[in-house]
Protein backbone atom coordinates (compact mmCIF):
# COMPACT_ATOMS: atom_id res chain seq x y z
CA UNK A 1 134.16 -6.19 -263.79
CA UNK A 2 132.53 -9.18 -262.59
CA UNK A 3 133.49 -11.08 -265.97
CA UNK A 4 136.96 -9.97 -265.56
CA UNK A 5 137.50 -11.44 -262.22
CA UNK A 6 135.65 -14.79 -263.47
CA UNK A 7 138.45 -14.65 -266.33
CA UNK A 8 140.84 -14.47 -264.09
CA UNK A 9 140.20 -16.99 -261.92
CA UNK A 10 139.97 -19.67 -264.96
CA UNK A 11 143.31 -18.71 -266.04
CA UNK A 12 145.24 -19.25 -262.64
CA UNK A 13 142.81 -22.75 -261.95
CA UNK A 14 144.04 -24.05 -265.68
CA UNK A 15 147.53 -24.30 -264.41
CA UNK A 16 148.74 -27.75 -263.88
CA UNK A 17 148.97 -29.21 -260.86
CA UNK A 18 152.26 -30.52 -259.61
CA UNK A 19 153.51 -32.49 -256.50
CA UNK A 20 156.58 -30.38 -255.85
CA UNK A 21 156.77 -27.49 -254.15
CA UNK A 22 158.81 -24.32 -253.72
CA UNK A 23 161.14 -26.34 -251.48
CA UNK A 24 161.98 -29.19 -254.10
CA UNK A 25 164.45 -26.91 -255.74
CA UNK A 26 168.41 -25.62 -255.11
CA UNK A 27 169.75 -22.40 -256.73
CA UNK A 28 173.09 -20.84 -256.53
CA UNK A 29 173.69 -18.19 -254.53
CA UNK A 30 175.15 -14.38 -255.69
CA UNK A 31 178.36 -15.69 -253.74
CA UNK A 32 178.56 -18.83 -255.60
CA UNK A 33 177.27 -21.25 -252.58
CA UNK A 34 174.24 -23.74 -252.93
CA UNK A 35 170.46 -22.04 -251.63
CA UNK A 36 168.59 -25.19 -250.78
CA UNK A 37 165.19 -23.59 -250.61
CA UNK A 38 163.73 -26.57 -248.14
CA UNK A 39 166.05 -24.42 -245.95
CA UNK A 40 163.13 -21.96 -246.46
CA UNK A 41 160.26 -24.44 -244.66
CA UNK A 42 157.77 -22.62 -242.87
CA UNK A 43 158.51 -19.47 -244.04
CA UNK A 44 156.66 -17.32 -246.12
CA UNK A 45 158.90 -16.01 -249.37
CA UNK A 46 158.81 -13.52 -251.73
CA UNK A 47 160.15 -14.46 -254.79
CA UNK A 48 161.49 -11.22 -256.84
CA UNK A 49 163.35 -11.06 -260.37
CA UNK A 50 165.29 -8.33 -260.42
CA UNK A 51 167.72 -6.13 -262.52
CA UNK A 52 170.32 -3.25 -261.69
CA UNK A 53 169.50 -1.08 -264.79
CA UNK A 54 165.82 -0.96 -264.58
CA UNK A 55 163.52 1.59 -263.93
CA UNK A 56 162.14 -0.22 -261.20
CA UNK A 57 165.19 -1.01 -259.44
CA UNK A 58 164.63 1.92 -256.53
CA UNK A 59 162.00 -1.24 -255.22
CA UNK A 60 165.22 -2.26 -253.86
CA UNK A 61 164.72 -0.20 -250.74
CA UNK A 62 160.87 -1.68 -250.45
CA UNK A 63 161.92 -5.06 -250.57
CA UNK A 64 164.99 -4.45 -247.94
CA UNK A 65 162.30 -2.42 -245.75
CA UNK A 66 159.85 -5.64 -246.20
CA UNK A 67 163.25 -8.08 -245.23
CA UNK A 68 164.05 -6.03 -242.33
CA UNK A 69 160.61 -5.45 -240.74
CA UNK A 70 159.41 -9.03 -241.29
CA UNK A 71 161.66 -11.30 -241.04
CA UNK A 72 161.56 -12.30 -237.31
CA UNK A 73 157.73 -12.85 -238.34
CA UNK A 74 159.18 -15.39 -240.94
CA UNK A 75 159.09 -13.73 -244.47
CA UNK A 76 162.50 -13.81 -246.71
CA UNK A 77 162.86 -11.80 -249.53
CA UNK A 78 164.51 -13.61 -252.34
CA UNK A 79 166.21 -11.50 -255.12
CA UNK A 80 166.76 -13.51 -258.39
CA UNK A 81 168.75 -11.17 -260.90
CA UNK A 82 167.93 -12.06 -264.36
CA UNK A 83 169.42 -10.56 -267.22
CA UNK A 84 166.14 -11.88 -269.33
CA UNK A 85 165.49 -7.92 -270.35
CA UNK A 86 168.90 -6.44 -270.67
CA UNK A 87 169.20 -5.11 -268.24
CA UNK A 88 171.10 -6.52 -265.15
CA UNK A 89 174.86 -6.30 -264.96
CA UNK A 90 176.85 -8.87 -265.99
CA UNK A 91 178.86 -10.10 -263.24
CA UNK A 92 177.11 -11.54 -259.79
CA UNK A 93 180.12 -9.49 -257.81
CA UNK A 94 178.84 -6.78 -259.63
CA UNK A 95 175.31 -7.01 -258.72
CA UNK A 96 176.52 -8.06 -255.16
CA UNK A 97 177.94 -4.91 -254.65
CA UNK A 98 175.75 -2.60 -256.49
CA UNK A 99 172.32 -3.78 -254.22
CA UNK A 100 174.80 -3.79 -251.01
CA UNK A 101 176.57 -0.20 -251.67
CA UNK A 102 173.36 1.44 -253.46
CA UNK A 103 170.35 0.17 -251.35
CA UNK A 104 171.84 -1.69 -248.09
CA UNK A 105 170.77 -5.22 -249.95
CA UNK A 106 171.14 -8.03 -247.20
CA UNK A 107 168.16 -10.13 -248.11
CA UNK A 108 169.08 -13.40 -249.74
CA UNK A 109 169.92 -13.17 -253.43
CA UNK A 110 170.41 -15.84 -256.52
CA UNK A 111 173.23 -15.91 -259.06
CA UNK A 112 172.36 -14.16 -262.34
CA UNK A 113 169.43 -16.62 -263.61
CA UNK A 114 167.38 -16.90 -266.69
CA UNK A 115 163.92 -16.93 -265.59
CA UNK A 116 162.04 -17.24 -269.02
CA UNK A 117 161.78 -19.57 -271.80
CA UNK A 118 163.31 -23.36 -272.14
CA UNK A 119 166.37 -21.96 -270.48
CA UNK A 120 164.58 -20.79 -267.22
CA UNK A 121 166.51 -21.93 -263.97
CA UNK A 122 164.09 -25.14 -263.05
CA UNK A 123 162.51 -22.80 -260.39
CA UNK A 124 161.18 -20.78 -263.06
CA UNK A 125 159.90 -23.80 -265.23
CA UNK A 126 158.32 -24.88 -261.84
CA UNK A 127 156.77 -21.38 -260.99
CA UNK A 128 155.58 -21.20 -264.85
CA UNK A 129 153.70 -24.55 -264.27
CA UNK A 130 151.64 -23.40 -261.32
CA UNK A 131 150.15 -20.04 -262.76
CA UNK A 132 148.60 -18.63 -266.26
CA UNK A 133 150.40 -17.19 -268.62
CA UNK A 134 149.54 -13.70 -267.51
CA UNK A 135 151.42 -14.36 -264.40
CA UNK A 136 154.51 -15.39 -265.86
CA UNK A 137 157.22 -12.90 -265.92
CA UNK A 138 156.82 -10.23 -268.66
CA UNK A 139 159.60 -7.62 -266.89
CA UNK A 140 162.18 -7.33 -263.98
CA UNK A 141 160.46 -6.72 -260.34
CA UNK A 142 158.20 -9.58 -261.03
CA UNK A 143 156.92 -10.58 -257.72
CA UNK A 144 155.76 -14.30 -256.32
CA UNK A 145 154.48 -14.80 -252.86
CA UNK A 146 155.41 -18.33 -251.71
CA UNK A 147 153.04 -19.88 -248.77
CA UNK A 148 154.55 -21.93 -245.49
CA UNK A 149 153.43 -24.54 -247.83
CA UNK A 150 155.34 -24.15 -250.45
CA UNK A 151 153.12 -23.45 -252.38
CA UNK A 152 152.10 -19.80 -254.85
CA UNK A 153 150.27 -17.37 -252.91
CA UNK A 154 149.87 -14.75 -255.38
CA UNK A 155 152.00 -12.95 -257.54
């Protein structure tokens, strides 16, 4: 186990180091406005691709729980729909209203983004910069904890 952990730790230091931070970047909104994420200072953040159709997509509630009971403390929950594994809808108004109607969804939430590959909203690229590979996205509900800092937590 102990060789594990040792792996592990190698993996997330060989990610390169970069000067920006979580707050260096803008994305749209699911309503079509701007999300300037140095709006976001001194807050902690939980980043969270998501998708309609998935499996996982009752974590809805958790993450509107999580919004609701922390957010006076200074954590935002930030949904990103992706459509990276076919499986969100295809329309933000759609995805608007199915988290709103279906699980109460008032948390922040992105525009339908890609989050993998040389298409990958900037964000992405960004986030994909600071860990290993292991940490990178491999299916929706893909979680990143952001720090005051800006900086990645954990994911």
């Amino acid at each position: 186990m102990n060789i594990l952990i040792a792996v592990f730790l190698i993996m997330f230091s060989l990610s390169t180091e970069s000067k920006e931070t979580f707050y260096d970047f803008e994305i749209e909104s699911i309503t079509g406005e701007n999300i300037n994420l140095k709006d976001f200072k001194n807050k902690v953040v939980l980043v969270v691709n998501t998708a309609s159709k998935c499996g996982f997509t009752p974590q809805y509630s958790g993450l509107q729980k999580l919004h609701t009971r922390y957010k006076e403390e200074g954590l935002i929950v930030l949904g990103v729909p992706s459509n990276d594994f076919n499986q969100e809808l295809s329309k933000d108004s759609d995805v608007k209203e199915f988290c709103e109607i279906r699980f109460g969804v008032d948390f922040p939430m992105t525009s339908i983004q890609k989050i993998r590959g040389d298409d990958a909203h900037p964000l992405y690229k960004w986030i994909s910069s600071q860990v290993s590979v292991i940490a990178q996205p491999r299916w929706n509900f893909h979680k990143y904890l952001i720090g005051r800092d800006g900086k990645i937590i954990n994911w």
